[in-house]
Protein backbone atom coordinates (compact mmCIF):
# COMPACT_ATOMS: atom_id res chain seq x y z
CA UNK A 1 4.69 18.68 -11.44
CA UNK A 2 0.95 19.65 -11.97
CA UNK A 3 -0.23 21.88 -9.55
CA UNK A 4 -3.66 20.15 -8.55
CA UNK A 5 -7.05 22.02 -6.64
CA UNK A 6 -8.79 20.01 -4.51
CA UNK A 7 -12.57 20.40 -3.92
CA UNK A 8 -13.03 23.23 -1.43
CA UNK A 9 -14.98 20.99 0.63
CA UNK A 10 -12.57 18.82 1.26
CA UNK A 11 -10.09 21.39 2.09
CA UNK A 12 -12.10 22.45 5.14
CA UNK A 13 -12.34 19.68 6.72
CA UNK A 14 -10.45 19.12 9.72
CA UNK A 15 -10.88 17.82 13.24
CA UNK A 16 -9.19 15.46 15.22
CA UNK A 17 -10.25 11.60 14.92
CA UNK A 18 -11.15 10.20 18.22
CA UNK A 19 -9.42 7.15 19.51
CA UNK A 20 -7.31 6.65 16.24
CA UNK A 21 -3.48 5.77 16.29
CA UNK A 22 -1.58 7.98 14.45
CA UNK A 23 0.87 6.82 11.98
CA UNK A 24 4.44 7.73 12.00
CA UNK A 25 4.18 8.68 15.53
CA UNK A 26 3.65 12.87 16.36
CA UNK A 27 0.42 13.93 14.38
CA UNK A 28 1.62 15.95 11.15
CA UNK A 29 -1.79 17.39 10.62
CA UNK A 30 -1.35 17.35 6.75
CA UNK A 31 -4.12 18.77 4.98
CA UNK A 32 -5.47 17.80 1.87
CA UNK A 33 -3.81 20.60 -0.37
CA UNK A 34 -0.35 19.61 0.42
CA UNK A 35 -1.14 16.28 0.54
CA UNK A 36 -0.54 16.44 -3.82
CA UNK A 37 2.42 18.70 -3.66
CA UNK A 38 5.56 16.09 -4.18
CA UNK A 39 8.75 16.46 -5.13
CA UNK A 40 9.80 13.79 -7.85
CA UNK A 41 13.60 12.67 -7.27
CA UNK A 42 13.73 9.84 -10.08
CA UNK A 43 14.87 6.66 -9.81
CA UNK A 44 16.29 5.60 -6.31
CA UNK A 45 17.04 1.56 -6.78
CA UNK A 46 17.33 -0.73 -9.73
CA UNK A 47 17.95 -4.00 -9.79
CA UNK A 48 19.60 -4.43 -13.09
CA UNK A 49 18.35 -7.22 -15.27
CA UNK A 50 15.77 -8.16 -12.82
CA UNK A 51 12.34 -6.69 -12.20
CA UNK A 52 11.99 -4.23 -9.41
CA UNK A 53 8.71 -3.28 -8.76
CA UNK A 54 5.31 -2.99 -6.11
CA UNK A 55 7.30 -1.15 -3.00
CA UNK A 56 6.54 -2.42 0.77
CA UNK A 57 8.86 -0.02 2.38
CA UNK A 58 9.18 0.41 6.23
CA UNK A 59 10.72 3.02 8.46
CA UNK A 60 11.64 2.58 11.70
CA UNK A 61 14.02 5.20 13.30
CA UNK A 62 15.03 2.67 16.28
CA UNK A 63 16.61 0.37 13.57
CA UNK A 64 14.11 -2.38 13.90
CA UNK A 65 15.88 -3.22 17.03
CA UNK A 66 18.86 -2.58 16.59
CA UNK A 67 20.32 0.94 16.61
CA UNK A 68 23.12 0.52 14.68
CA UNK A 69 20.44 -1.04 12.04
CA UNK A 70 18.92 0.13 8.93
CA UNK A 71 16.03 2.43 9.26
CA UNK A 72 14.40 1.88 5.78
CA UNK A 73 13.46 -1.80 4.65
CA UNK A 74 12.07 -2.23 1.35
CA UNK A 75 10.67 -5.54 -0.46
CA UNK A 76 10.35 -5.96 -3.93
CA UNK A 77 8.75 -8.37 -6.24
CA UNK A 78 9.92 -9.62 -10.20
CA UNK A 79 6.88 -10.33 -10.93
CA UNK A 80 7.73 -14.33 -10.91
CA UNK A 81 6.85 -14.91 -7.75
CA UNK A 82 10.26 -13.93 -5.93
CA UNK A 83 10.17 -11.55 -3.14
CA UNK A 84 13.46 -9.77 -2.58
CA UNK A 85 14.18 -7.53 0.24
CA UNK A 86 16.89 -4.57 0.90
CA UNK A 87 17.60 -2.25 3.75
CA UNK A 88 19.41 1.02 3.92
CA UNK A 89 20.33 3.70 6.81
CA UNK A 90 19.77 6.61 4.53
CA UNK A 91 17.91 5.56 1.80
CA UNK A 92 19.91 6.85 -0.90
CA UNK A 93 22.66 3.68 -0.48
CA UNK A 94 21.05 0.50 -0.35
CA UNK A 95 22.10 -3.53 0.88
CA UNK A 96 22.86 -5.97 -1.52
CA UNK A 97 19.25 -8.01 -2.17
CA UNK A 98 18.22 -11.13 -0.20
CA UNK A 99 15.74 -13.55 -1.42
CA UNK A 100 13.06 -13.93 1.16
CA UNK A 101 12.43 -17.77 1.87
CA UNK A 102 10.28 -20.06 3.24
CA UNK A 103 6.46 -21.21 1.76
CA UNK A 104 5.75 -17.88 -0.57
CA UNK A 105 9.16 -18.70 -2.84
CA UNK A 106 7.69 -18.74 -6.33
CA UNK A 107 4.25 -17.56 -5.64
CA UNK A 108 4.23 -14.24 -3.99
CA UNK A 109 3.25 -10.97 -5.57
CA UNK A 110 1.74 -7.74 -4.62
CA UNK A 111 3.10 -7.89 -1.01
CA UNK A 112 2.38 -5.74 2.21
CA UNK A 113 4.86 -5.94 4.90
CA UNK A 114 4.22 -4.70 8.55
CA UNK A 115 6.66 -4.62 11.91
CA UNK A 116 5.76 -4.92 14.90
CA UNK A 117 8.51 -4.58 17.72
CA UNK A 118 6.09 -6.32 20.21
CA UNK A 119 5.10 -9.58 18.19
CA UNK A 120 1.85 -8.46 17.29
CA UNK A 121 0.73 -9.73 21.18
CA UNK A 122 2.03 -12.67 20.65
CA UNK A 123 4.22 -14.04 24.18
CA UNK A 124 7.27 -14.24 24.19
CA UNK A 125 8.28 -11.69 22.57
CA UNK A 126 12.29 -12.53 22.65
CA UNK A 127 14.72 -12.88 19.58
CA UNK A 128 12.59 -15.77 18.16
CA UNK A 129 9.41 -13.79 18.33
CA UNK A 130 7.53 -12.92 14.79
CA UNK A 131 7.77 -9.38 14.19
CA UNK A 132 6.83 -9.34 10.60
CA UNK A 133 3.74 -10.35 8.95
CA UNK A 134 3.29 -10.63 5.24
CA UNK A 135 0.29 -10.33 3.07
CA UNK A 136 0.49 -10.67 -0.60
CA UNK A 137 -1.24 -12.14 -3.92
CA UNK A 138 -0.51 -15.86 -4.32
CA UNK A 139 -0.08 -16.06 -8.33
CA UNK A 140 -0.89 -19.96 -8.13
CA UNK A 141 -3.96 -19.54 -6.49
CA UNK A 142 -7.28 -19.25 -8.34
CA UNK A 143 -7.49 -15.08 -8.92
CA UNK A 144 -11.23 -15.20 -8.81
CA UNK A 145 -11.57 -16.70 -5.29
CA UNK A 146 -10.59 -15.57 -1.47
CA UNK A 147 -7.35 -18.28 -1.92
CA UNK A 148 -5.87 -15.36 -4.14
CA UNK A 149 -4.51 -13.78 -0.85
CA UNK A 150 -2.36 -15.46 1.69
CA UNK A 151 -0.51 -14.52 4.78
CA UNK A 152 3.00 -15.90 6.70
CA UNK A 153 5.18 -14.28 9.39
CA UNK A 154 8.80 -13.75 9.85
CA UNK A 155 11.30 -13.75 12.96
CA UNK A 156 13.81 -11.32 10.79
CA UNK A 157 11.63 -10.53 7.27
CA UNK A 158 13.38 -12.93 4.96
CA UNK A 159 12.81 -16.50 5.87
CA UNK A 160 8.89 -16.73 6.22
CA UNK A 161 6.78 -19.58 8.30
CA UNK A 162 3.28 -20.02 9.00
CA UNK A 163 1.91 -19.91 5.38
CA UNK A 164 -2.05 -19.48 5.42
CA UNK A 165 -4.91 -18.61 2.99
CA UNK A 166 -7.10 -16.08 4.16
CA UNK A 167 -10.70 -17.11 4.49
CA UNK A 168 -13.58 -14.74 4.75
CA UNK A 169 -16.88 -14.46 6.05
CA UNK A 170 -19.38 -16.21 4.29
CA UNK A 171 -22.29 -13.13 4.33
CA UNK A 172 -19.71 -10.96 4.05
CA UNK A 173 -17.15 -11.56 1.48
CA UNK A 174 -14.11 -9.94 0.12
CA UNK A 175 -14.32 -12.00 -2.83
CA UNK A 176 -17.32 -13.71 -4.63
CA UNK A 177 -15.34 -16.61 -6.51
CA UNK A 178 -15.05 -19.76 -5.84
CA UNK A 179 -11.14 -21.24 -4.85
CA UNK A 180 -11.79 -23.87 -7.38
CA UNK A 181 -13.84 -22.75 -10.33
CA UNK A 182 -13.91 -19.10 -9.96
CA UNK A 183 -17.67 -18.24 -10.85
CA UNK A 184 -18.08 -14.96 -8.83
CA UNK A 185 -19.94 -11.89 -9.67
CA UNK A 186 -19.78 -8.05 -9.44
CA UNK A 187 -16.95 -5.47 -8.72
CA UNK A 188 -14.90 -8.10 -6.54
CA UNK A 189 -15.39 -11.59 -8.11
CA UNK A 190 -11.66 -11.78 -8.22
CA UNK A 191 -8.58 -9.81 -6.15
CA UNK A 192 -4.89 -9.00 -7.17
CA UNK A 193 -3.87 -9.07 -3.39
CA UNK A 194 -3.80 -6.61 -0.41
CA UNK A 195 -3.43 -2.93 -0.97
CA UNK A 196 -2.46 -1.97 2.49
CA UNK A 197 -2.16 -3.54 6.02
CA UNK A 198 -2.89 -1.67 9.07
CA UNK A 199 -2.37 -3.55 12.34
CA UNK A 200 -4.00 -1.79 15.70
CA UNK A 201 -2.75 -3.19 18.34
CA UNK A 202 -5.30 -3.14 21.20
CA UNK A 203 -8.34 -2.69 19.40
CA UNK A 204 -11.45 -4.48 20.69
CA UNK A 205 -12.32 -6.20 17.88
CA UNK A 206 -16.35 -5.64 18.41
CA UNK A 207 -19.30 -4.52 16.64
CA UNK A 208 -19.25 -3.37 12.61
CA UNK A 209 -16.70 -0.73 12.75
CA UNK A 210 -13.38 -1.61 10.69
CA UNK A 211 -11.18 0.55 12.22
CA UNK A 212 -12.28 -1.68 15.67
CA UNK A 213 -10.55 -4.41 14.73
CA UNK A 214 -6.68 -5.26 15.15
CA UNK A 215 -6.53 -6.17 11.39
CA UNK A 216 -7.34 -3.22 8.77
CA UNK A 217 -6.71 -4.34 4.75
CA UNK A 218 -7.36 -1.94 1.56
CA UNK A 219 -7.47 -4.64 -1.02
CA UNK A 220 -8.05 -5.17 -4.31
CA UNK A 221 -10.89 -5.98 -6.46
CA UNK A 222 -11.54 -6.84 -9.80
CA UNK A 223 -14.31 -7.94 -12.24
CA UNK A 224 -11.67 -8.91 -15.17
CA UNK A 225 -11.85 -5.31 -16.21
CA UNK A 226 -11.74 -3.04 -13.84
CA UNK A 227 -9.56 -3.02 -10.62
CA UNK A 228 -11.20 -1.00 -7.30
CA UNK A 229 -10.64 -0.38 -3.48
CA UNK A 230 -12.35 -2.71 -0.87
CA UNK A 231 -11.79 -2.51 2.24
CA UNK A 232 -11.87 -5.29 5.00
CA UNK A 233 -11.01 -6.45 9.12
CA UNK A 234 -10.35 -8.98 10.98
CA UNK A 235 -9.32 -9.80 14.23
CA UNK A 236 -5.83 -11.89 13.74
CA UNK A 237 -5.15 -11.02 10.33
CA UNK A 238 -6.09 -14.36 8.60
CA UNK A 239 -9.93 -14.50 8.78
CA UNK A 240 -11.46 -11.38 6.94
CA UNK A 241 -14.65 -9.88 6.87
CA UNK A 242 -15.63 -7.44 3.81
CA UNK A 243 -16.99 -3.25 4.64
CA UNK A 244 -20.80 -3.60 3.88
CA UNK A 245 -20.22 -0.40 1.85
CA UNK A 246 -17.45 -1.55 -0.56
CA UNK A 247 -15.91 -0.29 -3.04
CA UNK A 248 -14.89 2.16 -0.72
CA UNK A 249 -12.43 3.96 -3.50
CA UNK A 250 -13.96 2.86 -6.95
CA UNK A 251 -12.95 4.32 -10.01
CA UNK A 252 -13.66 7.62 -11.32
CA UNK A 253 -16.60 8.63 -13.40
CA UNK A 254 -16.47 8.57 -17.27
CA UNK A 255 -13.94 11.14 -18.58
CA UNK A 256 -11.95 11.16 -15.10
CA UNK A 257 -8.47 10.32 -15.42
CA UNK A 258 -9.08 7.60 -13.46
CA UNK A 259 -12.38 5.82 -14.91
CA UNK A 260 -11.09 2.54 -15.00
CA UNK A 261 -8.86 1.37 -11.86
CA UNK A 262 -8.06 2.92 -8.51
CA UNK A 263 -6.52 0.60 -6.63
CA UNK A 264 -2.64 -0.15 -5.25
CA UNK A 265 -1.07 2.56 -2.43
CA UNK A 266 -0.97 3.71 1.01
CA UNK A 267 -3.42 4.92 3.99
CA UNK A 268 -2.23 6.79 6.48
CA UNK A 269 -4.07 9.10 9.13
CA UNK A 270 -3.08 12.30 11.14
CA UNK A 271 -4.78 14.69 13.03
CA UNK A 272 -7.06 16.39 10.00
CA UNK A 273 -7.99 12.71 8.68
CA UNK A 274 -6.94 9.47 6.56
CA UNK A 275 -5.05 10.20 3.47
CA UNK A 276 -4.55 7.67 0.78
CA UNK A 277 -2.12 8.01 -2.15
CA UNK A 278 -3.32 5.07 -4.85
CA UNK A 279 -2.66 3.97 -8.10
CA UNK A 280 -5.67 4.38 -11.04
CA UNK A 281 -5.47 5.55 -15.02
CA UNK A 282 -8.06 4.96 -17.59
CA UNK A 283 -8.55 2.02 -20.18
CA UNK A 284 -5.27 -0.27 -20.87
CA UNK A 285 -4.99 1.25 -23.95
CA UNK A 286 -3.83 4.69 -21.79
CA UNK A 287 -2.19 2.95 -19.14
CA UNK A 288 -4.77 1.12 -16.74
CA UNK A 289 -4.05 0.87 -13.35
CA UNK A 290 -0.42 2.06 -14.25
CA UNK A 291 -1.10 5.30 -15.42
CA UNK A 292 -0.86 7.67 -12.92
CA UNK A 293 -0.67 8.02 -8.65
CA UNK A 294 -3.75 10.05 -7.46
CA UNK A 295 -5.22 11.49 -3.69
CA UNK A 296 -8.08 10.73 -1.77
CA UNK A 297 -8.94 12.36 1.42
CA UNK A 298 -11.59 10.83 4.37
CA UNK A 299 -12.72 11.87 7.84
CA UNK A 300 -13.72 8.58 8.63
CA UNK A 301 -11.74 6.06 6.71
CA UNK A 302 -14.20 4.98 4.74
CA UNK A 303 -15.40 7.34 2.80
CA UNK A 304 -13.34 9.15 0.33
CA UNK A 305 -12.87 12.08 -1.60
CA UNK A 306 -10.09 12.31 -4.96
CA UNK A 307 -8.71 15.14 -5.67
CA UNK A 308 -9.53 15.46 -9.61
CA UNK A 309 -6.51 15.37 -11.35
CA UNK A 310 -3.20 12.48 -10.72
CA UNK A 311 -0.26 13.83 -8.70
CA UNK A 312 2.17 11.80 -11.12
CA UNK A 313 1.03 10.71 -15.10
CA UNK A 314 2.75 8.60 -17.94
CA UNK A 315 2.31 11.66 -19.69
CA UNK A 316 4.54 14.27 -17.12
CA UNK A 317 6.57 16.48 -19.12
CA UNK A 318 10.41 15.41 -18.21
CA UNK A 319 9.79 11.78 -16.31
CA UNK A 320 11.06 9.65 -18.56
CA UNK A 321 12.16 7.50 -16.58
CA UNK A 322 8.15 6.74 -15.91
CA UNK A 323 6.39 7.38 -18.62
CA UNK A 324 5.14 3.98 -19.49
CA UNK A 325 4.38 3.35 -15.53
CA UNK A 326 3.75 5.19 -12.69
CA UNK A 327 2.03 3.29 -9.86
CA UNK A 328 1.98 1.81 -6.30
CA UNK A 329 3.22 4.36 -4.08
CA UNK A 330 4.13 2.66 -0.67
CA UNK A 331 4.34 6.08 1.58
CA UNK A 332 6.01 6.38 5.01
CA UNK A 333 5.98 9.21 7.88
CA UNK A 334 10.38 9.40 8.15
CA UNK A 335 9.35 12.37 10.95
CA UNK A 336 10.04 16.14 11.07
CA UNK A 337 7.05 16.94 8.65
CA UNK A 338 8.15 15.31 5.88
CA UNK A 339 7.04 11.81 4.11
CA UNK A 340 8.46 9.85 1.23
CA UNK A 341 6.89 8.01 -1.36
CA UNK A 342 8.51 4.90 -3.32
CA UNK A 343 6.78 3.95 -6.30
CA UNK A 344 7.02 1.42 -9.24
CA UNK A 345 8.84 3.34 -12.37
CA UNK A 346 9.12 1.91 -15.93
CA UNK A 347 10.77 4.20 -18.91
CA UNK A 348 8.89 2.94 -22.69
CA UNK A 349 12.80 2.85 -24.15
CA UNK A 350 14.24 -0.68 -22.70
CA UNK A 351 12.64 -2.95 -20.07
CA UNK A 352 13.46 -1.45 -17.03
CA UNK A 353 10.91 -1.97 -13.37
CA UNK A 354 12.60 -0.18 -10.88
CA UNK A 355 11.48 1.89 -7.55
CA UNK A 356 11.07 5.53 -7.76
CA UNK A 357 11.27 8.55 -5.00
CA UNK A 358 9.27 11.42 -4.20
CA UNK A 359 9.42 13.87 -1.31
CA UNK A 360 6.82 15.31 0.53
CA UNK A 361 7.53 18.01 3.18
CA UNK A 362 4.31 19.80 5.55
CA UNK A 363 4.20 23.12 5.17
CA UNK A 364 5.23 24.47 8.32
CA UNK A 365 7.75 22.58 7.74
CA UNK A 366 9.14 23.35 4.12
CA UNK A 367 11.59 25.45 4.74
CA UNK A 368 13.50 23.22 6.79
CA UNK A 369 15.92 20.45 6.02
CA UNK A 370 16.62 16.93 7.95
């Protein structure tokens, strides 16, 4: 693992973030140094001939309602449009896969999972509540339009209802194409999907602040060349309006290691600030967005600082079992200091997707074990 050196002014920057949920429940107060420092354990679940690939993993210590349930759920795409979803107590033995159902079967791609033991405010809130919420990239759609990303809900996470296209505002767009003919300009005339979904429950939904709204999405951008970070909110998760300041994590300057995408990962905030593990590389010739799993570091959540070099490469000494991709780290908060990171894997001998693990353990907390 390369040892990476983050700008020294990012490194002092700490404070607490007023009025900000913390994910993964007590603060962990990581700072931007360890934030790089994983532990790569290989390959963690294959699913044999099939394509296993973009992570949404969850952890929920309660069991998702049941305490004799699994803590971890993780879904899957091939790549073909089928979602596929396991669960485990210990993520190191996991379920036999189910095929999600419902409108998304065939078309789905990309996705972002959340949970929400309270039905997102939704009343009742009983066994036939929604708890899930999907957003992914519909692969039927037009790519250069807003009709590239759709939404549904779930009562249990595998049989989906409530099928949508997400719309956008029209002076404020997350996407400059047109559903039909495409015909968009600039940095974000056509998406790949959602990046990540953060749901706030309670927010106020007012004024121009993103993080005010119940709905936060990191999502993807493209120009047919390049793939960036926008970022966008919205009040119930289907209607979207775009950050006036997007891309808010572009890609890297010429030479960087990451000069030609940053996009697919994870945001998640403590009490020193908003960390966000992504995917970037250089031209497709070296990789593209595969290439490599890289840091960024914010105050604010909206603006961003990388750390230079990738946590994980193609080109790592001894990962074989990665070296032709290393990408979409879907990170969660499993408690006690530590976080884990599952991430798409592909070796160059054989044709292999499958989801890779890495360990993270805080500082103060290294020393320890679970």
């Amino acid at each position: 693992m390369k040892k990476l050196t983050i700008l020294a002014a990012v490194v002092a920057l700490t404070g607490i973030i007023a009025g900000r949920q913390v994910i993964g429940g007590k603060p962990f107060g990581l700072s931007p140094t360890d934030a790089t420092v994983w532990r790569d354990l290989g390959i963690v679940y294959g699913a044999g001939d099939e394509k296993a690939y973009y992570p949404s993993v969850l952890y929920d210590r309660r069991g998702f309602g049941d305490r004799h349930g699994p803590k971890y759920k993780m879904w899957y795409s091939d790549g073909a449009g089928t979602v596929t979803v396991v669960t485990s107590r210990d993520d190191r033995s996991w379920s036999n896969p189910t095929v999600n159902e419902g409108f998304l079967v065939g078309r789905a791609h990309h996705v972002q999972v959340v949970y929400d033991p309270n039905c997102f405010g939704a009343t009742p809130c009983d066994s036939s509540g929604a708890k899930y919420k999907i957003w992914y990239w519909d692969m039927d759609a037009q790519l250069y339009s807003i009709c590239a990303m759709a939404t549904a809900k779930s009562i249990d996470g595998v049989d989906w209802t409530d099928d949508t296209t997400l719309t956008q505002s029209e002076t404020s767009p997350l996407v400059t194409g047109d559903c039909f003919n495409g015909g968009g300009t600039g940095w974000n005339r056509g998406s790949y999907g959602p990046i990540d979904v953060i749901y706030q429950p309670g927010a106020p939904n007012m004024d121009d602040d993103p993080w005010d709204y119940s709905y936060v999405m990191f999502y993807d951008g493209t120009n047919g060349d390049n793939e960036e970070t926008g970022l966008a909110y919205s009040t119930d998760g289907k209607d979207w309006t775009a950050y006036v300041e997007n891309p808010v994590l572009g890609k890297g300057p010429e030479g960087a290691w990451d000069d030609n995408d940053a996009a697919y990962g994870t945001v998640l905030w403590d009490a020193n600030g908003f960390h966000f593990w992504y995917s970037g590389g250089g031209p497709a010739s070296e990789g593209g967005v595969h290439a490599g799993i890289g840091y960024a570091f914010s105050l604010d959540g909206l603006t961003w600082t990388k750390a230079p070099n990738p946590i994980f490469h193609i080109t790592d000494e001894g990962a074989s079992h990665r070296d032709e991709r290393t990408y979409t780290p879907s990170v969660v908060d499993v408690g006690r200091g530590k976080l884990k990171m599952y991430y798409s894997a592909k070796s160059a001998v054989g044709d292999d997707y499958a989801i890779g693990l890495a360990v993270l353990r805080h500082r103060r907390d290294r020393d320890s074990d679970d």
